[in-house]
N, C-alpha and C. Protein backbone atom coordinates (compact mmCIF):
# COMPACT_ATOMS: atom_id res chain seq x y z
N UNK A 1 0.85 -1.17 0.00
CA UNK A 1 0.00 0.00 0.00
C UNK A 1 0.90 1.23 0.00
N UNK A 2 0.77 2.04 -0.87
CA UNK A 2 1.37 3.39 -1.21
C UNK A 2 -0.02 4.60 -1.20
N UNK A 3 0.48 5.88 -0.71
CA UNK A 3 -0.46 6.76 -0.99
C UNK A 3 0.25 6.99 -2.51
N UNK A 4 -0.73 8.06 -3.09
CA UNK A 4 -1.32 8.04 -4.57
C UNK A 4 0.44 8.81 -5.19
N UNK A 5 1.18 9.85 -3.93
CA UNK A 5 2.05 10.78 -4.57
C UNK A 5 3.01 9.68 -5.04
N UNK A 6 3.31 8.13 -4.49
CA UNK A 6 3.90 7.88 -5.02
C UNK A 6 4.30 7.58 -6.54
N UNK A 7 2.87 6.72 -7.01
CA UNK A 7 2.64 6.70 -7.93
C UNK A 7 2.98 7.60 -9.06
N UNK A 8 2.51 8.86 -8.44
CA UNK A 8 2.94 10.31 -9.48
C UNK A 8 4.13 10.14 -10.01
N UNK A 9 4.62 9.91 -8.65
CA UNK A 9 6.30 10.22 -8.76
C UNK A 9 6.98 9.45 -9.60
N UNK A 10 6.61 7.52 -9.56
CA UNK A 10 7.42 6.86 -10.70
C UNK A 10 6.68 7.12 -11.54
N UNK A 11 5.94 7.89 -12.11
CA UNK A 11 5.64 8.23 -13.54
C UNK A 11 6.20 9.22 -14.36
N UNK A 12 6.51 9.90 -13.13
CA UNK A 12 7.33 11.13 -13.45
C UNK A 12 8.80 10.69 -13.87
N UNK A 13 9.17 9.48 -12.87
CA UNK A 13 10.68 8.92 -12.64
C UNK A 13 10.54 7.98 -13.85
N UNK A 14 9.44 7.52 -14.19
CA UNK A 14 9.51 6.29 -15.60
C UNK A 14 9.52 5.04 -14.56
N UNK A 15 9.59 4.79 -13.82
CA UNK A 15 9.95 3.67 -12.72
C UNK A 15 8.23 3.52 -12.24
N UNK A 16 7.35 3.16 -13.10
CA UNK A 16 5.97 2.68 -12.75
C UNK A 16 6.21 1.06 -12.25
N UNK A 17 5.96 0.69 -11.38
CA UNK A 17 5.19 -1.38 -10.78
C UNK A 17 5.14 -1.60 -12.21
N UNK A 18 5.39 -2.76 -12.09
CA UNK A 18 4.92 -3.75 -13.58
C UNK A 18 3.44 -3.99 -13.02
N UNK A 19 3.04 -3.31 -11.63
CA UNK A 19 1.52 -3.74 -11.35
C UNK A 19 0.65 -2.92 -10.58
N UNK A 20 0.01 -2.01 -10.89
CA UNK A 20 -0.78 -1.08 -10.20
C UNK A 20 -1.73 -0.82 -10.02
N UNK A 21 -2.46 -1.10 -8.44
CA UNK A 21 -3.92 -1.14 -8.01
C UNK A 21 -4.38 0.48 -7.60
N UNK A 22 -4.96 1.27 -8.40
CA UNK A 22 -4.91 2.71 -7.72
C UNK A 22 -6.62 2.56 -7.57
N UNK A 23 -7.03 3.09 -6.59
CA UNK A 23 -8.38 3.06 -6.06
C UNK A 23 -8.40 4.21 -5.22
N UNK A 24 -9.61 5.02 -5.99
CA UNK A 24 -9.81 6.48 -5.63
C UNK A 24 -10.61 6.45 -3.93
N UNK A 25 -10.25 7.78 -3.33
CA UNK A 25 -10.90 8.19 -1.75
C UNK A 25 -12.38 8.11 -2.31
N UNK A 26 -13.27 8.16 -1.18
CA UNK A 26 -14.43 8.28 -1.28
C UNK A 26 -15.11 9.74 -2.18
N UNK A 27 -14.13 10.58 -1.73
CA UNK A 27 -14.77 12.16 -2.42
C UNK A 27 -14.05 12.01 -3.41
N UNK A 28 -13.72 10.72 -4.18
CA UNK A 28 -12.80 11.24 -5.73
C UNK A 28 -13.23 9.49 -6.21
N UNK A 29 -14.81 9.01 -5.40
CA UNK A 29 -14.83 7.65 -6.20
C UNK A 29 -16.07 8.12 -7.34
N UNK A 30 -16.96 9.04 -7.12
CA UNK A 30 -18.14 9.42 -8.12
C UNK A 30 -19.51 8.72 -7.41
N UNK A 31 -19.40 8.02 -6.30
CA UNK A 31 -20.55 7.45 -5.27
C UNK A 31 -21.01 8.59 -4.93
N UNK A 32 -22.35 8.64 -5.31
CA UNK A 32 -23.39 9.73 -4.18
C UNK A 32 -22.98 9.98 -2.88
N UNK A 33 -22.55 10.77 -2.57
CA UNK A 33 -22.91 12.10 -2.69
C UNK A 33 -21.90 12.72 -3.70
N UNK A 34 -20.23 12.16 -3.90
CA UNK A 34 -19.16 12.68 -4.07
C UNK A 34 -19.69 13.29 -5.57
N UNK A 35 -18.88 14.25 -6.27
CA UNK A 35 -19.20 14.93 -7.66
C UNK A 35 -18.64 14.03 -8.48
N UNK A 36 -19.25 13.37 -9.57
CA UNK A 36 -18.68 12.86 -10.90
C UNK A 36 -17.81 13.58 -11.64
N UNK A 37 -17.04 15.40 -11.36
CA UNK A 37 -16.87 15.81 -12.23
C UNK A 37 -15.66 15.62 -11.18
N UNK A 38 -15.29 15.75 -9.88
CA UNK A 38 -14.21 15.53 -9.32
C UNK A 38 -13.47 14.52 -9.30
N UNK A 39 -14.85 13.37 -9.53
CA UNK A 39 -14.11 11.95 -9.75
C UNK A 39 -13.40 11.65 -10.86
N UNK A 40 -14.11 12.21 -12.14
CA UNK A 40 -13.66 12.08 -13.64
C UNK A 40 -12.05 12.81 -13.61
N UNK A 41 -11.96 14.09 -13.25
CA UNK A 41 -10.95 14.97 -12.86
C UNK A 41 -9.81 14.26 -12.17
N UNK A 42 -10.08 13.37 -11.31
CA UNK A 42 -9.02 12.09 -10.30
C UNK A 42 -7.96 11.29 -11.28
N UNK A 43 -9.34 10.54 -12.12
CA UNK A 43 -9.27 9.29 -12.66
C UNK A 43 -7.93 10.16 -13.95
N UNK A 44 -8.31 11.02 -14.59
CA UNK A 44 -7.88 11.58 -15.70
C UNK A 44 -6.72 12.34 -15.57
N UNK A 45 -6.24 12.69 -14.19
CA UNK A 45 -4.82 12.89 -13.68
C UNK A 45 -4.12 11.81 -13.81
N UNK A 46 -4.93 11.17 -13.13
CA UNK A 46 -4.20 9.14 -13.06
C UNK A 46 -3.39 9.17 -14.20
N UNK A 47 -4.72 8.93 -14.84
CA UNK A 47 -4.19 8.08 -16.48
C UNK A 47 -3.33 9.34 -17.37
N UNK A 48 -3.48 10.74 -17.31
CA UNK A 48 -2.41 11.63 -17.77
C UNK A 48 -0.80 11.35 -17.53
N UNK A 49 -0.95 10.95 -16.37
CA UNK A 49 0.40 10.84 -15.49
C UNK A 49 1.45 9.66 -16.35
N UNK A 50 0.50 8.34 -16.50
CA UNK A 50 0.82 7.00 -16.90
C UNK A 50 1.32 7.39 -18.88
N UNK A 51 0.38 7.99 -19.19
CA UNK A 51 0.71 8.86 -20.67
C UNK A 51 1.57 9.25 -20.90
N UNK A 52 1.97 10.25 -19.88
CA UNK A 52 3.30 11.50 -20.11
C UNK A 52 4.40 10.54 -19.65
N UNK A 53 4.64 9.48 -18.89
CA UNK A 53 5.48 8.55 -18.59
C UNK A 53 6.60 8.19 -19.51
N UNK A 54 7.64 7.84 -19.32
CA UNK A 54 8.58 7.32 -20.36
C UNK A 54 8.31 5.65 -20.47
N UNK A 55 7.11 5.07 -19.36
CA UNK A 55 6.86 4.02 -18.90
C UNK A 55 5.55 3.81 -20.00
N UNK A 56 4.62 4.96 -20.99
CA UNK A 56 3.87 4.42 -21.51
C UNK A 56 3.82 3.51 -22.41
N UNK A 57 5.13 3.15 -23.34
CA UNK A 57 4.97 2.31 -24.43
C UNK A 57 4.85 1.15 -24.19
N UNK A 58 4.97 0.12 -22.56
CA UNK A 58 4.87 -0.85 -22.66
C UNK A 58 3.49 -1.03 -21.20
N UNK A 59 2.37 0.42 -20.95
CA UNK A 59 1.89 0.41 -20.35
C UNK A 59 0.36 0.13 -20.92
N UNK A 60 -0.45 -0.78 -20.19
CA UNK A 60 -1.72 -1.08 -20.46
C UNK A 60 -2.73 -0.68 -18.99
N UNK A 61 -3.47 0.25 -19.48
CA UNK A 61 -4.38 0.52 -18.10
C UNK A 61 -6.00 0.15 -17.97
N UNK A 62 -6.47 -0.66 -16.98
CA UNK A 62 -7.86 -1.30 -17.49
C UNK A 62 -8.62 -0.05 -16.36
N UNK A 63 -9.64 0.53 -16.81
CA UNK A 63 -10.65 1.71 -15.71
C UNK A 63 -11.86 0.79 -16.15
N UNK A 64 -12.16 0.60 -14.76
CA UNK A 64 -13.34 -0.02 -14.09
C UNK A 64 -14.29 0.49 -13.33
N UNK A 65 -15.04 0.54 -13.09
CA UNK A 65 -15.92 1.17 -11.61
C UNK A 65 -16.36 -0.50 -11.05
N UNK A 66 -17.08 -0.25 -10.08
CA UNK A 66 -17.43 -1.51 -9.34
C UNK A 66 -19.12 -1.33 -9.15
N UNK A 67 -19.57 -0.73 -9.82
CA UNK A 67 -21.27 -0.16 -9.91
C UNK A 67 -21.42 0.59 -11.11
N UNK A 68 -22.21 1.09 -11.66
CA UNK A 68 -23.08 1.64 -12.25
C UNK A 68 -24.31 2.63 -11.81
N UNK A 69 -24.72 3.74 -12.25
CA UNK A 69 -25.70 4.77 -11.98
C UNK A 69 -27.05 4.01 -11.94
N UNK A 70 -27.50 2.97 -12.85
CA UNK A 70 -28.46 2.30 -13.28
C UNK A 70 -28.90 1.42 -12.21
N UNK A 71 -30.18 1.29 -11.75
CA UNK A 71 -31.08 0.25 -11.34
C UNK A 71 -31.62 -0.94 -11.56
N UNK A 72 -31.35 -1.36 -13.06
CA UNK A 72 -31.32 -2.96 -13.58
C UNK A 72 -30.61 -2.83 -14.36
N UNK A 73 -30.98 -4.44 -15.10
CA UNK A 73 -30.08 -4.63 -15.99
C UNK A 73 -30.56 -5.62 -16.95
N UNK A 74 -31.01 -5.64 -18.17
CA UNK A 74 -32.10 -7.00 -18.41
C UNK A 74 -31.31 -8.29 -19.05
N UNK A 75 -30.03 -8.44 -19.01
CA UNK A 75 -28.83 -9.10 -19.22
C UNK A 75 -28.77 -9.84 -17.46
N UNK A 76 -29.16 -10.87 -17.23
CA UNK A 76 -28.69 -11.85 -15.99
C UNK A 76 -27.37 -11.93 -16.05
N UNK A 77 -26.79 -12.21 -14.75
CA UNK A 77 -25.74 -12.19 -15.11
C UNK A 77 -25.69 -13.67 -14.78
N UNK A 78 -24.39 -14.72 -15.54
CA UNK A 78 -23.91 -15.57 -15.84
C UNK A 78 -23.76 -16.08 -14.16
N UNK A 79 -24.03 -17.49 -13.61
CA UNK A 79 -23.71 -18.00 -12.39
C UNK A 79 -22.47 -19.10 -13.15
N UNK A 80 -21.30 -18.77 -12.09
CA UNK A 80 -20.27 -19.61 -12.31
C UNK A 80 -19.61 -20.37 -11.24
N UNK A 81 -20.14 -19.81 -9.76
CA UNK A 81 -19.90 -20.52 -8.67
C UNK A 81 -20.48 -20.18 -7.82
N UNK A 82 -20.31 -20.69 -6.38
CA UNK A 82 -21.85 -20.00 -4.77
C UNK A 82 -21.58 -18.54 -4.95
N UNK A 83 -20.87 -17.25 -5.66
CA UNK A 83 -20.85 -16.16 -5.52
C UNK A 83 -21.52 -15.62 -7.15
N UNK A 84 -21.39 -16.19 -7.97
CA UNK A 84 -22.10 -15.97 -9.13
C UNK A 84 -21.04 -14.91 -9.79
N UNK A 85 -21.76 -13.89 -10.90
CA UNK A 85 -21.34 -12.63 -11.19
C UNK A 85 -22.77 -12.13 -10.88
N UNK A 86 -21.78 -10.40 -10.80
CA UNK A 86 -22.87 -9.32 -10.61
C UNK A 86 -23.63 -8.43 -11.72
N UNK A 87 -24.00 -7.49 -11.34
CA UNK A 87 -24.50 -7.02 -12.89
C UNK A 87 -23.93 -6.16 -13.65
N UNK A 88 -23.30 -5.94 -14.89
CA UNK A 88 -22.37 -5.66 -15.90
C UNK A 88 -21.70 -4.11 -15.38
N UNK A 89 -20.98 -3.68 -15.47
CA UNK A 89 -20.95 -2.29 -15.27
C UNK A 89 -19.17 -2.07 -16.80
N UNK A 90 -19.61 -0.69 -16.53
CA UNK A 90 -18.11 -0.49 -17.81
C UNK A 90 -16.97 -0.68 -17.41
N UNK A 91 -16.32 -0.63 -18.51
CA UNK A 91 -14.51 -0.57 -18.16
C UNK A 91 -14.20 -0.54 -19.37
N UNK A 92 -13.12 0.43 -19.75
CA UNK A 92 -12.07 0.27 -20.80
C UNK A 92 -10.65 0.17 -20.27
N UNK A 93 -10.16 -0.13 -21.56
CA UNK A 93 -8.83 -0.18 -21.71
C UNK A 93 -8.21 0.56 -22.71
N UNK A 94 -7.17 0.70 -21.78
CA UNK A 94 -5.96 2.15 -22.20
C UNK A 94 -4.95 1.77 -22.60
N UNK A 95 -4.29 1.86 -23.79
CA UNK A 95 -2.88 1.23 -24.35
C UNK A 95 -2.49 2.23 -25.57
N UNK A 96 -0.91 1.98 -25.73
CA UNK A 96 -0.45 2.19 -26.95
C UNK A 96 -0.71 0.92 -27.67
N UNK A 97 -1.00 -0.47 -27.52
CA UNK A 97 -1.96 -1.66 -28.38
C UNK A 97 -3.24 -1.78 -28.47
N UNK A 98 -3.94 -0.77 -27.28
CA UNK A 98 -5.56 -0.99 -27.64
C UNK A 98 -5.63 -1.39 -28.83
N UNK A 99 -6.72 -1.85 -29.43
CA UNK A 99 -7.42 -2.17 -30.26
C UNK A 99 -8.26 -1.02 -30.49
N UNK A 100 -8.21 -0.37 -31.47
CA UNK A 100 -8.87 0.80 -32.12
C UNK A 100 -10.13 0.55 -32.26
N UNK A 101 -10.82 1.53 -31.39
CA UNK A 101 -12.95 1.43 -31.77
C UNK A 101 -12.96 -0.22 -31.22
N UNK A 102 -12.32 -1.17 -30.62
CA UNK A 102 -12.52 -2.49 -30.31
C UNK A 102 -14.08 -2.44 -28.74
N UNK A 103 -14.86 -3.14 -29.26
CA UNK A 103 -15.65 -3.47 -28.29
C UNK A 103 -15.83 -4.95 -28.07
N UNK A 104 -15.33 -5.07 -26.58
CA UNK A 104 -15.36 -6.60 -26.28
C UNK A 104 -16.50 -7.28 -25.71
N UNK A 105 -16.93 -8.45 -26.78
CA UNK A 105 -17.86 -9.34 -26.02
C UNK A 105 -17.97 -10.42 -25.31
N UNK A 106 -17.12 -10.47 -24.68
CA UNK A 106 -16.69 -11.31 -23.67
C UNK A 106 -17.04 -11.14 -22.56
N UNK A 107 -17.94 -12.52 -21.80
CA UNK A 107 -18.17 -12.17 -20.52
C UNK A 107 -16.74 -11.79 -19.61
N UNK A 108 -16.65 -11.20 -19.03
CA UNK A 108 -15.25 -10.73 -18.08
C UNK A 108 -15.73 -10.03 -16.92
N UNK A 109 -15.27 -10.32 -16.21
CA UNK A 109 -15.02 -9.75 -14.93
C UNK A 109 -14.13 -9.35 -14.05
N UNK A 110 -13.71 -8.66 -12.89
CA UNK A 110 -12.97 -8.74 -12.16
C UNK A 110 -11.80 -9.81 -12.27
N UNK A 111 -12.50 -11.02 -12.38
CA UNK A 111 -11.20 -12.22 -12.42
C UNK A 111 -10.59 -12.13 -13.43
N UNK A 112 -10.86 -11.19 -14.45
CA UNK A 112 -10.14 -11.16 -15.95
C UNK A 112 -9.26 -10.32 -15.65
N UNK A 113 -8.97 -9.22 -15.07
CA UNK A 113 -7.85 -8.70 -14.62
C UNK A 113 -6.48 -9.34 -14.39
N UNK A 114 -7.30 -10.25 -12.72
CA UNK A 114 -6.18 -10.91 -12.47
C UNK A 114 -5.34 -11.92 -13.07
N UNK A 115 -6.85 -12.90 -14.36
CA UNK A 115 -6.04 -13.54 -14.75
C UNK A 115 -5.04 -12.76 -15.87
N UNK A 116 -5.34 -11.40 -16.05
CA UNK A 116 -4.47 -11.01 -17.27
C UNK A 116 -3.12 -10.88 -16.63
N UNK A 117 -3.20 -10.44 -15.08
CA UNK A 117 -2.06 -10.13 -14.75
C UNK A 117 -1.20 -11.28 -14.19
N UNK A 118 -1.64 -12.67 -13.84
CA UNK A 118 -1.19 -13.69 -13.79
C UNK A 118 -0.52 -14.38 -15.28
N UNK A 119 -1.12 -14.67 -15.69
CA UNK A 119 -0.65 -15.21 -17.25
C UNK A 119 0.19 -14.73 -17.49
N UNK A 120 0.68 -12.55 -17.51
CA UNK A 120 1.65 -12.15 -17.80
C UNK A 120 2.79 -12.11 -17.32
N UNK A 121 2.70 -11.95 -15.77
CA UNK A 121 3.94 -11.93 -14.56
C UNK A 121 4.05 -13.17 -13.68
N UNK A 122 2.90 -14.57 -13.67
CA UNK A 122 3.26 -15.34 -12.77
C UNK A 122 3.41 -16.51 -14.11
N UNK A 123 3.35 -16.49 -15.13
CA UNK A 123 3.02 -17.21 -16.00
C UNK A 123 2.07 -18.86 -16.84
N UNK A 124 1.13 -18.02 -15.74
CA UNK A 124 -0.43 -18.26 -15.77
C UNK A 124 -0.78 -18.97 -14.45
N UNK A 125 0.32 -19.74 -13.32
CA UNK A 125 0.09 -19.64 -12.21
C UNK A 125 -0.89 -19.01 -12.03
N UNK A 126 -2.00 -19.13 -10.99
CA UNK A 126 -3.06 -18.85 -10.12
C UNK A 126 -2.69 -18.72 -9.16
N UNK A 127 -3.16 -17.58 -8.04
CA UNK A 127 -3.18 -17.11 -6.67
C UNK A 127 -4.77 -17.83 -6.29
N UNK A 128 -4.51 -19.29 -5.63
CA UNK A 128 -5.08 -19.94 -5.25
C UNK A 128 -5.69 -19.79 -3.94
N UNK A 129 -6.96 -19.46 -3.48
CA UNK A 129 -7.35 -19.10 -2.05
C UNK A 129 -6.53 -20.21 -0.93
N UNK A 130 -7.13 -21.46 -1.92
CA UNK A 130 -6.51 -22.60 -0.62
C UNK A 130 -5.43 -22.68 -0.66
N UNK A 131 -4.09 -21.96 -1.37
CA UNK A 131 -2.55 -22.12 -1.21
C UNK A 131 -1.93 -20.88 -0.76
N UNK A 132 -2.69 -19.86 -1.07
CA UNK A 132 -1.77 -18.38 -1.02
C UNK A 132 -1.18 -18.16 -0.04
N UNK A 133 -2.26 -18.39 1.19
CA UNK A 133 -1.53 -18.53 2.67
C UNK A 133 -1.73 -16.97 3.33
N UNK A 134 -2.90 -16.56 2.39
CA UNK A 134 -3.37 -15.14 3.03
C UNK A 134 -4.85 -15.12 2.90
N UNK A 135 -5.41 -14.31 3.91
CA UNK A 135 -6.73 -14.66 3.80
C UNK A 135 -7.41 -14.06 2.51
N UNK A 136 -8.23 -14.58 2.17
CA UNK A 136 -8.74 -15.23 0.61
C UNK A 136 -10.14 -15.63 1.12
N UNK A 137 -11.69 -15.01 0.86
CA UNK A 137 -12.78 -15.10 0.89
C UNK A 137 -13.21 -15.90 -0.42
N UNK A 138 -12.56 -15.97 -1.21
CA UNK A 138 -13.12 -16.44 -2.72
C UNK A 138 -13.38 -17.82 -2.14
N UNK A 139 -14.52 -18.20 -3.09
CA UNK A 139 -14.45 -20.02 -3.27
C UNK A 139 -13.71 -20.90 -4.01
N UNK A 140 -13.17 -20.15 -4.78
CA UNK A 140 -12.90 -20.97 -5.94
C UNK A 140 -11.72 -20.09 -6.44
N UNK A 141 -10.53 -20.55 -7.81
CA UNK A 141 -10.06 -19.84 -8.37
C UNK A 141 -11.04 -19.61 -9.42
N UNK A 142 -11.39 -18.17 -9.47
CA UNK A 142 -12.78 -17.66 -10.59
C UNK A 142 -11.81 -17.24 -11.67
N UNK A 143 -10.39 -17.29 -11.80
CA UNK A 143 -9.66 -17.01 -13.62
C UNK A 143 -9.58 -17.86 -14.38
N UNK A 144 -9.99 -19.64 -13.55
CA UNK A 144 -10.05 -20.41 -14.68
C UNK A 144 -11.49 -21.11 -15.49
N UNK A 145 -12.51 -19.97 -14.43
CA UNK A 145 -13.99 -20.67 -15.24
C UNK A 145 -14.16 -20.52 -16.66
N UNK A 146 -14.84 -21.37 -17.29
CA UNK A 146 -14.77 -21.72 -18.63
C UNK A 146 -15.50 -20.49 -19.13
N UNK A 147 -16.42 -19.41 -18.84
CA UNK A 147 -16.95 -18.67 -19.38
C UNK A 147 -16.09 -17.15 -19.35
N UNK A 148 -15.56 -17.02 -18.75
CA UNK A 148 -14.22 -16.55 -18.02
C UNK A 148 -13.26 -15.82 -19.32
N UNK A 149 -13.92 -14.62 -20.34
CA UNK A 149 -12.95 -14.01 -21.37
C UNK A 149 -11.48 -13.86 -21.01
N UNK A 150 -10.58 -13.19 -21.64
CA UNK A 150 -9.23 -13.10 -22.00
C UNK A 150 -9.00 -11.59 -22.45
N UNK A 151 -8.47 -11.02 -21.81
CA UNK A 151 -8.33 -9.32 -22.00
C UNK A 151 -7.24 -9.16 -23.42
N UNK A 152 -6.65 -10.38 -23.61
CA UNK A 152 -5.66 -9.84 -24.36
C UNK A 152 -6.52 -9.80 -25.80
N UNK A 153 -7.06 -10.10 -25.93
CA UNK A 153 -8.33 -10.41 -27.37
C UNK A 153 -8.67 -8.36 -27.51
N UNK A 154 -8.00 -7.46 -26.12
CA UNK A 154 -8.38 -6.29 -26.25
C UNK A 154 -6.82 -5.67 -26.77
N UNK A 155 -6.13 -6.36 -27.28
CA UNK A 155 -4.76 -5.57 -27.61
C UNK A 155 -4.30 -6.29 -29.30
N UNK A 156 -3.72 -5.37 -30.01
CA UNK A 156 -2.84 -6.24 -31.06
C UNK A 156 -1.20 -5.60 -30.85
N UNK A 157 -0.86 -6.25 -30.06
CA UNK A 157 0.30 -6.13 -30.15
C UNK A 157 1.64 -5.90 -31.51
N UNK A 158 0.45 -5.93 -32.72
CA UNK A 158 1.59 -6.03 -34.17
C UNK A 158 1.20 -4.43 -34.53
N UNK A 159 0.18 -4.08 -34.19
CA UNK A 159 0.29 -2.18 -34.51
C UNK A 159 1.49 -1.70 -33.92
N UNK A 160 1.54 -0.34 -34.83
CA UNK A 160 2.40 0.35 -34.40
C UNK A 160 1.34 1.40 -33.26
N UNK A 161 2.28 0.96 -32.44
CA UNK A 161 1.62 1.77 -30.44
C UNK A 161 1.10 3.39 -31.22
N UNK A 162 0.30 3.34 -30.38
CA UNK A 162 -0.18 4.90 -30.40
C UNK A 162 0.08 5.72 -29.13
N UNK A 163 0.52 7.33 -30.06
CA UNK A 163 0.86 8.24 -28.78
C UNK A 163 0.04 8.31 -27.75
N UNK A 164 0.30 9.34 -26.33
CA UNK A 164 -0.92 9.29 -25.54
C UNK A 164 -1.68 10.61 -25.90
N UNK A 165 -3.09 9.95 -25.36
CA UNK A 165 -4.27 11.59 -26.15
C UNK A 165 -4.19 12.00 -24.69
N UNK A 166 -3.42 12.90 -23.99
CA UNK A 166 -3.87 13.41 -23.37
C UNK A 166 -4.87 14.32 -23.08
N UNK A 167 -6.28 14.25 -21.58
CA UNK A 167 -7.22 15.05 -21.81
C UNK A 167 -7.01 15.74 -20.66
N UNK A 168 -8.33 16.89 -21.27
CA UNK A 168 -8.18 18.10 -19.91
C UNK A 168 -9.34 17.45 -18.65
N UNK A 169 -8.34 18.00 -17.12
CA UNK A 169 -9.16 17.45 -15.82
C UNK A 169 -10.20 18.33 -15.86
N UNK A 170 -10.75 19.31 -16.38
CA UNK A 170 -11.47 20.37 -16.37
C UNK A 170 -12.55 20.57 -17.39
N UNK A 171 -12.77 19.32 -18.11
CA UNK A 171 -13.62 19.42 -19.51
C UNK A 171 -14.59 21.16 -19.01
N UNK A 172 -15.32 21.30 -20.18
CA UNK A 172 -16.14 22.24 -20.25
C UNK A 172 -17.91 21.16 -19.89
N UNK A 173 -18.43 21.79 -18.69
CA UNK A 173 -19.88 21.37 -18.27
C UNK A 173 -20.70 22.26 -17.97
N UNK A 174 -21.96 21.25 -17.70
CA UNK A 174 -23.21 22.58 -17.70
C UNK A 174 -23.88 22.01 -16.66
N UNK A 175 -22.68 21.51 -15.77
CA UNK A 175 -23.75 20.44 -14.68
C UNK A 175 -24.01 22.02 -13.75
N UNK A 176 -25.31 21.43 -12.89
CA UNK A 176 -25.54 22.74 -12.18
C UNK A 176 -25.09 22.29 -9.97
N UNK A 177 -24.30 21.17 -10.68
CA UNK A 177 -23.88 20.81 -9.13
C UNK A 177 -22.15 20.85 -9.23
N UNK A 178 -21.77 21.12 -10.05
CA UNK A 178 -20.15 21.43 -10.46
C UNK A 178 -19.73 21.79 -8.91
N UNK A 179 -18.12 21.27 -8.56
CA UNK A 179 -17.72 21.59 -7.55
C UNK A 179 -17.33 23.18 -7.63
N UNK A 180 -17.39 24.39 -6.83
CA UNK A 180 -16.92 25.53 -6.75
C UNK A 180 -15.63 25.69 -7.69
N UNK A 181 -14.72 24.52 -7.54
CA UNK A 181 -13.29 25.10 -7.72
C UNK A 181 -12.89 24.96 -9.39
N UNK A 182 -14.26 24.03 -9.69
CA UNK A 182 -14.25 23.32 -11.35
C UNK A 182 -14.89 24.68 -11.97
N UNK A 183 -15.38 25.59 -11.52
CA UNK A 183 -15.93 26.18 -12.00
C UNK A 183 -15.73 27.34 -12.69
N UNK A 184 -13.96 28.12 -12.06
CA UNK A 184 -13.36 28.65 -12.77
C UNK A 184 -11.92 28.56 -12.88
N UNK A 185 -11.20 27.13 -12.78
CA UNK A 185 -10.57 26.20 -13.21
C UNK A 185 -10.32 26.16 -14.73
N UNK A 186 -8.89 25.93 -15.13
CA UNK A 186 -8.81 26.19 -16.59
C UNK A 186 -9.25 24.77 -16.93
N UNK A 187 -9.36 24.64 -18.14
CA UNK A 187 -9.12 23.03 -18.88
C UNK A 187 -8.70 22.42 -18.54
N UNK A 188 -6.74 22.41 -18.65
CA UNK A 188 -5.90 21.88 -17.64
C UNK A 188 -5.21 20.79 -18.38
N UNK A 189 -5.55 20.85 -19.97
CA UNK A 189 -5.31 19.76 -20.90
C UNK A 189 -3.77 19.05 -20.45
N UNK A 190 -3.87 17.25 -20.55
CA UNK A 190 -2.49 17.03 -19.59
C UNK A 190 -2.05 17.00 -18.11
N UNK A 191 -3.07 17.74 -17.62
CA UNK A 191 -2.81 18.01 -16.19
C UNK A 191 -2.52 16.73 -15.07
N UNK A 192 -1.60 16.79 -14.42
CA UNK A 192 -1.58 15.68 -13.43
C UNK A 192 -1.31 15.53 -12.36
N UNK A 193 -1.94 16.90 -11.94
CA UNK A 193 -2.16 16.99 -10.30
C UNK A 193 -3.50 17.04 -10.47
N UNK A 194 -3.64 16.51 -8.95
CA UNK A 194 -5.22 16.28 -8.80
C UNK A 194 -5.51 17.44 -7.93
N UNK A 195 -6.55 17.74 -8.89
CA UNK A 195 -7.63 19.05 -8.27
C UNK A 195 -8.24 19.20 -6.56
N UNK A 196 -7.93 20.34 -6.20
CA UNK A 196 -8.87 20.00 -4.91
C UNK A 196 -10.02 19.86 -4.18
N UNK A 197 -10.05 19.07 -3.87
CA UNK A 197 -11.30 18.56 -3.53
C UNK A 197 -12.92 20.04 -2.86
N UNK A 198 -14.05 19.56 -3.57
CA UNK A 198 -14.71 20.42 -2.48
C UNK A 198 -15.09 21.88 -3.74
């Protein structure tokens, strides 16, 4: 566990983890009450930071939320063990290999992460609940269920990488709940300090 400046810092230094879990504070996750425009503003420092990096050409970033704004969903979701899956919410992926305009139909979940990041750094080894030797709530290893997509189906590694688009933390809005400080805040195109809160 690192607070967030570190992170900044090997991005700045080029010295990014070959593995990075960044998970925003409560007033910078976009959960009611917090502002979506502060959260978006968080997330978009993040990923600026990882861009401007000397670390981007061999960097892949997956943005997830763990909910959705929405109240159903008319898509069930898939049961694969006593915990099942939940109901769909977004995520993309960020690369100089993305896959251009690529939309994936693959059931995936959470466990698709890990297995992406297992396959790549443990070499497909599983972090097994009953072996790890740390506490582990899962039932099961959920990266090897058969319904269970493959993130890499989201990269072609034979393109030539694309630069980073850096965006502004400050887009232009017409929300009428905008935080005070967004409000006469430049653009900020690139920016990768995070705004203050409030």
């Amino acid at each position: 566990m690192q607070p967030l400046s570190s992170y900044f810092a090997a991005a700045r230094a080029g010295t990014l983890p070959a593995v990075s879990w960044v998970t925003p504070s409560r007033a910078d996750s976009e959960h009611p009450p917090a502002s979506v425009h502060q959260g978006q503003a968080y997330v978009t420092a993040v990923i600026n930071a990882a861009m401007e990096s000397r670390d981007w050409s061999s960097t892949a970033i997956f943005l997830s939320w763990d909910d959705w704004g929405g109240f159903y969903d008319h898509v069930l979701p898939p049961k694969v063990d006593l915990n099942g899956y939940g109901l769909r919410v977004p995520s993309l992926v960020i690369s100089p290999y993305a896959r251009h305009g690529y939309i994936d139909h693959q059931t995936l979940s959470s466990d698709a992460y890990l297995k992406f990041v297992e396959d790549d750094f443990l070499g497909g080894a599983r972090l097994n609940p009953k072996t790890d030797g740390r506490p582990d709530p899962r039932p099961d290893v959920r990266e090897d269920v058969p319904q269970l997509g493959n993130f890499v189906a989201d990269f072609n590694f034979a393109q030539a990488p694309r630069p980073p688009l850096l965006l502004p933390t400050n887009p232009p809005s017409d929300s009428p709940d905008l935080p005070p400080y967004f409000k006469t805040a430049p653009a900020c195109v690139g920016c990768t300090a995070l705004p203050p809160r409030g």
